[in-house]
N, C-alpha and C. Protein backbone atom coordinates (compact mmCIF):
# COMPACT_ATOMS: atom_id res chain seq x y z
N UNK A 1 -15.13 -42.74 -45.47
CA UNK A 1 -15.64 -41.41 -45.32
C UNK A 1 -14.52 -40.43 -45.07
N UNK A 2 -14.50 -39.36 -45.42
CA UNK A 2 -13.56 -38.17 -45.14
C UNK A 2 -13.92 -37.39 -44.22
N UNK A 3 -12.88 -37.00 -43.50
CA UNK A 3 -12.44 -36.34 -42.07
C UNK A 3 -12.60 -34.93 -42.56
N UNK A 4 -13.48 -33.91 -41.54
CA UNK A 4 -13.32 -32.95 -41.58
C UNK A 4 -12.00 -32.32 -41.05
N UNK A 5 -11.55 -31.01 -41.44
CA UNK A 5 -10.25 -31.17 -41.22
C UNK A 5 -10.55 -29.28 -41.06
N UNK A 6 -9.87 -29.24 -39.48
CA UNK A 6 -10.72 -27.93 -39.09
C UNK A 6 -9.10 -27.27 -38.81
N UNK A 7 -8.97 -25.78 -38.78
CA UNK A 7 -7.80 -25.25 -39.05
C UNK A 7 -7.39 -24.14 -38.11
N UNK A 8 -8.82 -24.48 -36.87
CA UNK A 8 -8.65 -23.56 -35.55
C UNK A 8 -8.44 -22.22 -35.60
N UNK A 9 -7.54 -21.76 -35.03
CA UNK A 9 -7.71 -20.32 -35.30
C UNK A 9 -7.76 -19.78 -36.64
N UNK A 10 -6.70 -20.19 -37.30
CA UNK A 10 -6.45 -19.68 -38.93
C UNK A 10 -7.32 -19.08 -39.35
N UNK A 11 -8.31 -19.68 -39.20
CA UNK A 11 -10.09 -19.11 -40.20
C UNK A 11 -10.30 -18.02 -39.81
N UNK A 12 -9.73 -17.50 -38.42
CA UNK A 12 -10.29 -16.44 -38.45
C UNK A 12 -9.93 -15.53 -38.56
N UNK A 13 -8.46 -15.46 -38.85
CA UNK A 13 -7.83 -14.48 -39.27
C UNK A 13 -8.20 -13.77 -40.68
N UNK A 14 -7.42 -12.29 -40.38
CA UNK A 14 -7.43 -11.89 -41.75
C UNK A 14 -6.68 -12.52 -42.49
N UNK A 15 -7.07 -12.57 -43.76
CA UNK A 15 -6.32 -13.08 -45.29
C UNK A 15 -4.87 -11.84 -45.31
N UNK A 16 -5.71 -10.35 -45.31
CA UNK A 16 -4.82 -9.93 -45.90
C UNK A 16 -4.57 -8.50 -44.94
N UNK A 17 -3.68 -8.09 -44.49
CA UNK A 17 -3.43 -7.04 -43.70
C UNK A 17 -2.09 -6.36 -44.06
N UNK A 18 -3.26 -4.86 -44.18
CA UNK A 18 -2.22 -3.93 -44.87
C UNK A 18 -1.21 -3.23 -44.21
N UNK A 19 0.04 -2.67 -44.66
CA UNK A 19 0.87 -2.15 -43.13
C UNK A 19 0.28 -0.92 -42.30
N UNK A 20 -0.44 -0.16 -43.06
CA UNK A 20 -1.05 0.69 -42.13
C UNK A 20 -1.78 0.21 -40.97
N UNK A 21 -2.74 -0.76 -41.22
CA UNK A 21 -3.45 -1.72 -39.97
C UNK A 21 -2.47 -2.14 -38.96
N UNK A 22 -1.33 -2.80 -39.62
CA UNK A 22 -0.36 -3.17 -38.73
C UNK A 22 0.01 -2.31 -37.62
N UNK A 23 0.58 -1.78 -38.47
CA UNK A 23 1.25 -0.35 -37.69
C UNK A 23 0.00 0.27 -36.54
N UNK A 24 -0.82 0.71 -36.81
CA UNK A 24 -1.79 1.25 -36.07
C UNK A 24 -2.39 0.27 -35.53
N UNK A 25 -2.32 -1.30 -35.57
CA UNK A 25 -2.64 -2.07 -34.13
C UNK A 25 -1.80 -2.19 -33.60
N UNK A 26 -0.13 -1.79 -33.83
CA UNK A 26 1.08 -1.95 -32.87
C UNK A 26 0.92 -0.54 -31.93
N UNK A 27 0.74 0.38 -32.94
CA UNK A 27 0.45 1.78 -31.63
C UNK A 27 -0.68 2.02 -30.81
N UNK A 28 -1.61 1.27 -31.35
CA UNK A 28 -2.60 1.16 -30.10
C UNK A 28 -2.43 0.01 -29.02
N UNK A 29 -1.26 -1.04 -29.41
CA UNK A 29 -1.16 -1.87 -28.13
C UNK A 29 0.18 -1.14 -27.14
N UNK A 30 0.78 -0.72 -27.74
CA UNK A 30 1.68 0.49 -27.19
C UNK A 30 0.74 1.52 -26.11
N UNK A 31 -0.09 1.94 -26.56
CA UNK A 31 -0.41 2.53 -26.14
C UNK A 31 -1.21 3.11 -24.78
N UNK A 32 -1.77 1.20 -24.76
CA UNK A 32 -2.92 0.75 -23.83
C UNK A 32 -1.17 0.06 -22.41
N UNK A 33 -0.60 -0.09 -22.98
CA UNK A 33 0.73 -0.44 -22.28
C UNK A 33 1.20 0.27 -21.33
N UNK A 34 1.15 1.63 -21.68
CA UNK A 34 2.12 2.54 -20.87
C UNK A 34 0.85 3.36 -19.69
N UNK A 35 -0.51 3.23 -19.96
CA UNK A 35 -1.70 3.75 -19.15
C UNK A 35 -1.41 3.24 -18.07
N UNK A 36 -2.02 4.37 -17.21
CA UNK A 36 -1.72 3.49 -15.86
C UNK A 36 -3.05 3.09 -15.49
N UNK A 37 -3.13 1.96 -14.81
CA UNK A 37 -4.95 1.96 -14.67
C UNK A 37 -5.45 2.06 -13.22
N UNK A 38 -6.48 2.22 -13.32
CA UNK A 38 -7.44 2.58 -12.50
C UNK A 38 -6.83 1.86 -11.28
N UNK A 39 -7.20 2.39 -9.88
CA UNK A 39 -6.69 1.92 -8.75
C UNK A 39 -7.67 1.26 -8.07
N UNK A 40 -8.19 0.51 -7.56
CA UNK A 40 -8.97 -0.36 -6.51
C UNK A 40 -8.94 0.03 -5.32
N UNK A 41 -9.86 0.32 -4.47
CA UNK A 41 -9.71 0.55 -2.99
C UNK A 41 -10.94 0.22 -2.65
N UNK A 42 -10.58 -0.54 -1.17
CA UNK A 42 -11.34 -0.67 -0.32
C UNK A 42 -12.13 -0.15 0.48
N UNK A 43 -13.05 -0.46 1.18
CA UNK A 43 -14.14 0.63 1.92
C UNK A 43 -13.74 1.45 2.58
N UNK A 44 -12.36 0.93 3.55
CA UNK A 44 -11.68 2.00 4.11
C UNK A 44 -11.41 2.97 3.69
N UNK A 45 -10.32 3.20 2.41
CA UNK A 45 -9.88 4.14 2.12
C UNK A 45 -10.76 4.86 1.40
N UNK A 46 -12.06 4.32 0.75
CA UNK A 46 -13.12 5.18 0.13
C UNK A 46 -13.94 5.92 1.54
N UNK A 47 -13.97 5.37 2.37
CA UNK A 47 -14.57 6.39 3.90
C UNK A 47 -13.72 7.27 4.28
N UNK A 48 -12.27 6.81 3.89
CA UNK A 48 -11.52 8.31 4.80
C UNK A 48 -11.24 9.57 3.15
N UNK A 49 -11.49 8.85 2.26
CA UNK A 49 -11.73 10.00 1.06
C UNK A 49 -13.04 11.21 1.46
N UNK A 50 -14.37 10.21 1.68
CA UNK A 50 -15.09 10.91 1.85
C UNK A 50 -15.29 11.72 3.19
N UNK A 51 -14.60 10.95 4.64
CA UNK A 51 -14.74 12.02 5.73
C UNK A 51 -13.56 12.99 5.33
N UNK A 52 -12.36 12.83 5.02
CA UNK A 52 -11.73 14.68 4.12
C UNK A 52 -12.32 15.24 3.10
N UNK A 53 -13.02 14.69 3.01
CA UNK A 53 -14.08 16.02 1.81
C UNK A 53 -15.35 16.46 2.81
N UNK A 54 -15.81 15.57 3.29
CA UNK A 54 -16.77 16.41 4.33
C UNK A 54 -16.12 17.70 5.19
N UNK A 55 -14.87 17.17 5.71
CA UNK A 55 -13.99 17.71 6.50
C UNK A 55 -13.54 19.57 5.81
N UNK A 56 -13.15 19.27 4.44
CA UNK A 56 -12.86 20.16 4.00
C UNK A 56 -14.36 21.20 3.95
N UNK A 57 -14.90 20.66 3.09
CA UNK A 57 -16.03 21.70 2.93
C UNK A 57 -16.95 21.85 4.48
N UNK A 58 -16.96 21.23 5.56
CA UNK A 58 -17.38 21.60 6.57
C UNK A 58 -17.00 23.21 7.02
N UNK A 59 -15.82 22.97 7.36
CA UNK A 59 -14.95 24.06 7.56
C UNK A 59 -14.20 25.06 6.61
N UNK A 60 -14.30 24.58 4.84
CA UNK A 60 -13.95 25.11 3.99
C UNK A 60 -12.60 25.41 4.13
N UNK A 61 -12.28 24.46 3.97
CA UNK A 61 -10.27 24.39 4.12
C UNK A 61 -10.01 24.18 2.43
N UNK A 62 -9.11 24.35 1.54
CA UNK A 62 -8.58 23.92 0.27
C UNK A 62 -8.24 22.56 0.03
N UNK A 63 -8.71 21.90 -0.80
CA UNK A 63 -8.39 20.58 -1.08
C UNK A 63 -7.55 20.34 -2.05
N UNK A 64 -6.64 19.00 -2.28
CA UNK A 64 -6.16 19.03 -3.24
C UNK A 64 -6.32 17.49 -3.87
N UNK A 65 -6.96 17.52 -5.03
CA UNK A 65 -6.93 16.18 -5.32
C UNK A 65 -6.28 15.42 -6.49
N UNK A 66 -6.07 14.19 -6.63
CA UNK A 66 -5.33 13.68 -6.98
C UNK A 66 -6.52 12.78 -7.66
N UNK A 67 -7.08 12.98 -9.33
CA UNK A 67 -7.37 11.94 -10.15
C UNK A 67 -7.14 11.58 -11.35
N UNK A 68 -7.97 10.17 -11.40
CA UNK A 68 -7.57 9.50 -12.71
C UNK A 68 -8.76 9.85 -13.79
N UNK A 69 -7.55 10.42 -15.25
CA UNK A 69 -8.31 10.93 -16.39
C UNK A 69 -7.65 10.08 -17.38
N UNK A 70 -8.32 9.19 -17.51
CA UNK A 70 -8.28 7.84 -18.68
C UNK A 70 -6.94 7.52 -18.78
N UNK A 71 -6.47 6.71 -17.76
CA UNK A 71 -4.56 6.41 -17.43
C UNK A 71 -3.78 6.89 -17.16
N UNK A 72 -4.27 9.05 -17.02
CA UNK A 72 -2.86 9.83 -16.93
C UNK A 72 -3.29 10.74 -15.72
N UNK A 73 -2.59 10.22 -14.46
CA UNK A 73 -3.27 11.24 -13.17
C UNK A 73 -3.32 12.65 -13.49
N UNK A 74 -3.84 13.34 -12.66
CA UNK A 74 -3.22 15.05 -12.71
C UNK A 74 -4.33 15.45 -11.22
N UNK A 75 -3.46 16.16 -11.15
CA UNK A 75 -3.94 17.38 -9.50
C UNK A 75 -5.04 17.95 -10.38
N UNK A 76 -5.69 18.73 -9.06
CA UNK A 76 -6.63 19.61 -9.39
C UNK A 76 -6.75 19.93 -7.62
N UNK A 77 -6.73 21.44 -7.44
CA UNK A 77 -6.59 21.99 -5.80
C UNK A 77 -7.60 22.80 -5.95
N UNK A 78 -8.12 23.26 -5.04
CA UNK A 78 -9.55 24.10 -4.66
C UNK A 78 -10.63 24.22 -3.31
N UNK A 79 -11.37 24.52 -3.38
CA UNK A 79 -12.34 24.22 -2.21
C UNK A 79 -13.31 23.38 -3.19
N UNK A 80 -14.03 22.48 -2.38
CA UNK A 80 -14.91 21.91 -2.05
C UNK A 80 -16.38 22.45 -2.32
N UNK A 81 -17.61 22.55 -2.83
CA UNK A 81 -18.69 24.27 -2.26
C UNK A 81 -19.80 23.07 -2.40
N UNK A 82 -19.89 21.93 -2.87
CA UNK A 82 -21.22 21.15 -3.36
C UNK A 82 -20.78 19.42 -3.47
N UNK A 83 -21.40 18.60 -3.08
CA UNK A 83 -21.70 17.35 -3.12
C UNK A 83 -23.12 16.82 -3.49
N UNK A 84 -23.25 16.73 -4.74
CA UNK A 84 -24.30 16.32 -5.18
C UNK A 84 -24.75 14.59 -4.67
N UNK A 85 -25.58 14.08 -3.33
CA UNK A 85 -25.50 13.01 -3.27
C UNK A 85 -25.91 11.96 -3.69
N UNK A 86 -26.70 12.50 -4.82
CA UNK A 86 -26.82 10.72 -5.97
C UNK A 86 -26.04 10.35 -6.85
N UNK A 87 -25.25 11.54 -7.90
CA UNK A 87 -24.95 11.49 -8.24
C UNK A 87 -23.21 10.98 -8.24
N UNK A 88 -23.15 11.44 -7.01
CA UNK A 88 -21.90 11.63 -6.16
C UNK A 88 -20.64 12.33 -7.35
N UNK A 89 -21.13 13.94 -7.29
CA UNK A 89 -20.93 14.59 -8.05
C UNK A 89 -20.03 15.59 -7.46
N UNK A 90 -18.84 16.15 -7.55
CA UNK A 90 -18.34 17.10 -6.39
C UNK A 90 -18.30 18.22 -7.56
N UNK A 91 -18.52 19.70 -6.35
CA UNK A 91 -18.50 20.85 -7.34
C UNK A 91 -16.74 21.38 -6.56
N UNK A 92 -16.09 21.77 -7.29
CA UNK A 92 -14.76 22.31 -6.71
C UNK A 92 -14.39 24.04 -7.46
N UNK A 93 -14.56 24.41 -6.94
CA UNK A 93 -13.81 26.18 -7.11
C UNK A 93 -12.93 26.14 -7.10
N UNK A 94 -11.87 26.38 -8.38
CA UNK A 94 -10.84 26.51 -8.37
C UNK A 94 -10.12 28.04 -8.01
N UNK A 95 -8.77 28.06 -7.91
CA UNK A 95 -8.35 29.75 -7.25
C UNK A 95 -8.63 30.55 -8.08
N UNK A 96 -8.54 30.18 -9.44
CA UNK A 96 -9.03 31.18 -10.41
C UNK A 96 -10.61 31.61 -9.84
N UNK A 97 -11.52 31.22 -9.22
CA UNK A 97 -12.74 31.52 -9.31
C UNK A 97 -13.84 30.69 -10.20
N UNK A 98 -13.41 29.93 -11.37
CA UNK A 98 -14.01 28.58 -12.18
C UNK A 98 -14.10 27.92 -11.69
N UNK A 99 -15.14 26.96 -11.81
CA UNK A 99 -15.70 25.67 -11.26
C UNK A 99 -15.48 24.29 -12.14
N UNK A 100 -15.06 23.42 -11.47
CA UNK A 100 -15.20 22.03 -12.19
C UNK A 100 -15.87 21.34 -11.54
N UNK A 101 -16.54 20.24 -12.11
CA UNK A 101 -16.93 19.15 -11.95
C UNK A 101 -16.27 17.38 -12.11
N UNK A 102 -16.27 17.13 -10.90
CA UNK A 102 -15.37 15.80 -10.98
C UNK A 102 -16.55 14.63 -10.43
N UNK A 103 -16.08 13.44 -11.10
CA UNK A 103 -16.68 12.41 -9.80
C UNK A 103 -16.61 11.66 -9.22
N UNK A 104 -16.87 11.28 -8.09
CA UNK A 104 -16.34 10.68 -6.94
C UNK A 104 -15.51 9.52 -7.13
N UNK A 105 -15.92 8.50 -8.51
CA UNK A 105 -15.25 7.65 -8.67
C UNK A 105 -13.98 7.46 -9.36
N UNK A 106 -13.66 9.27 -9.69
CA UNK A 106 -12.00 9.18 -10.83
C UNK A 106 -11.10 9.50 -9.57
N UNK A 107 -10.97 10.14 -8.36
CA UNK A 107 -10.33 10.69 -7.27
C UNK A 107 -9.13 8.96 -7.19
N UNK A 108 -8.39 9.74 -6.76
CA UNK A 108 -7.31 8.58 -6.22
C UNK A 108 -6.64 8.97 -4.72
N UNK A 109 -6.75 9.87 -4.25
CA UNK A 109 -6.31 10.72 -3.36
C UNK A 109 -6.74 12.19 -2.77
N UNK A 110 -7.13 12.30 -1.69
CA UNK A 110 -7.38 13.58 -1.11
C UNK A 110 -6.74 14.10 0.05
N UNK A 111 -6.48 15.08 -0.33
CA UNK A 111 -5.58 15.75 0.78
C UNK A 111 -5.73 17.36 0.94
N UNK A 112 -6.36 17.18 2.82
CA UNK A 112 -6.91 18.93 2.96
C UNK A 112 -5.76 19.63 3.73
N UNK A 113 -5.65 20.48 2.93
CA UNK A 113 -4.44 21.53 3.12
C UNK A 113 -5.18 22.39 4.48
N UNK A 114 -4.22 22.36 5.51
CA UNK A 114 -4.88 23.09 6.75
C UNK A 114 -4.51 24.85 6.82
């Protein structure tokens, strides 16, 4: 009887790949490379995030925060004016007078300017 004769990964490769594919799966692994990712924290530091945001908008002091927008941090400073709590939705006024919307889970850092 004859042996099946199996060729493991091989099969599942492509036959034929063109250099554009190439190229554009080398810059998208490049790419995913240099992201920085998301940070992990513990209950602690997610309680003292949220008592300086209470803190701030209690007393309405300026905040400045520090989050993550798909691998590339950036600031964003303002007051505080709304905490949506299901959503856990923060409303922030910026100095211009415009409003953004952030949420609770992109923040990496908060810090209330006294």
């Amino acid at each position: 009887m004859g042996t099946i004769r199996d060729r493991g990964l091989v099969k599942w490769q492509a036959a034929l790949i063109m250099p554009e594919h190439k190229a554009l799966n080398k810059k998208l692994g490049e790419v995913d490379y240099f992201l920085n990712k998301r940070p992990v924290f513990d209950e602690y530091e997610v309680e003292e995030f949220e008592n300086n945001i209470h803190y701030a908008v209690e007393y309405h002091l300026p905040i400045s925060f520090r989050l993550h927008n798909e691998g590339n941090p950036h600031e964003l400073q303002g007051y505080c004016v709304y905490i949506h709590p299901v959503t856990k939705e923060l409303r922030i006024q910026k100095k211009d007078s415009s409003f953004e919307y952030i949420q609770f889970s992109d923040i990496i850092s908060v810090i209330v300017e006294d």
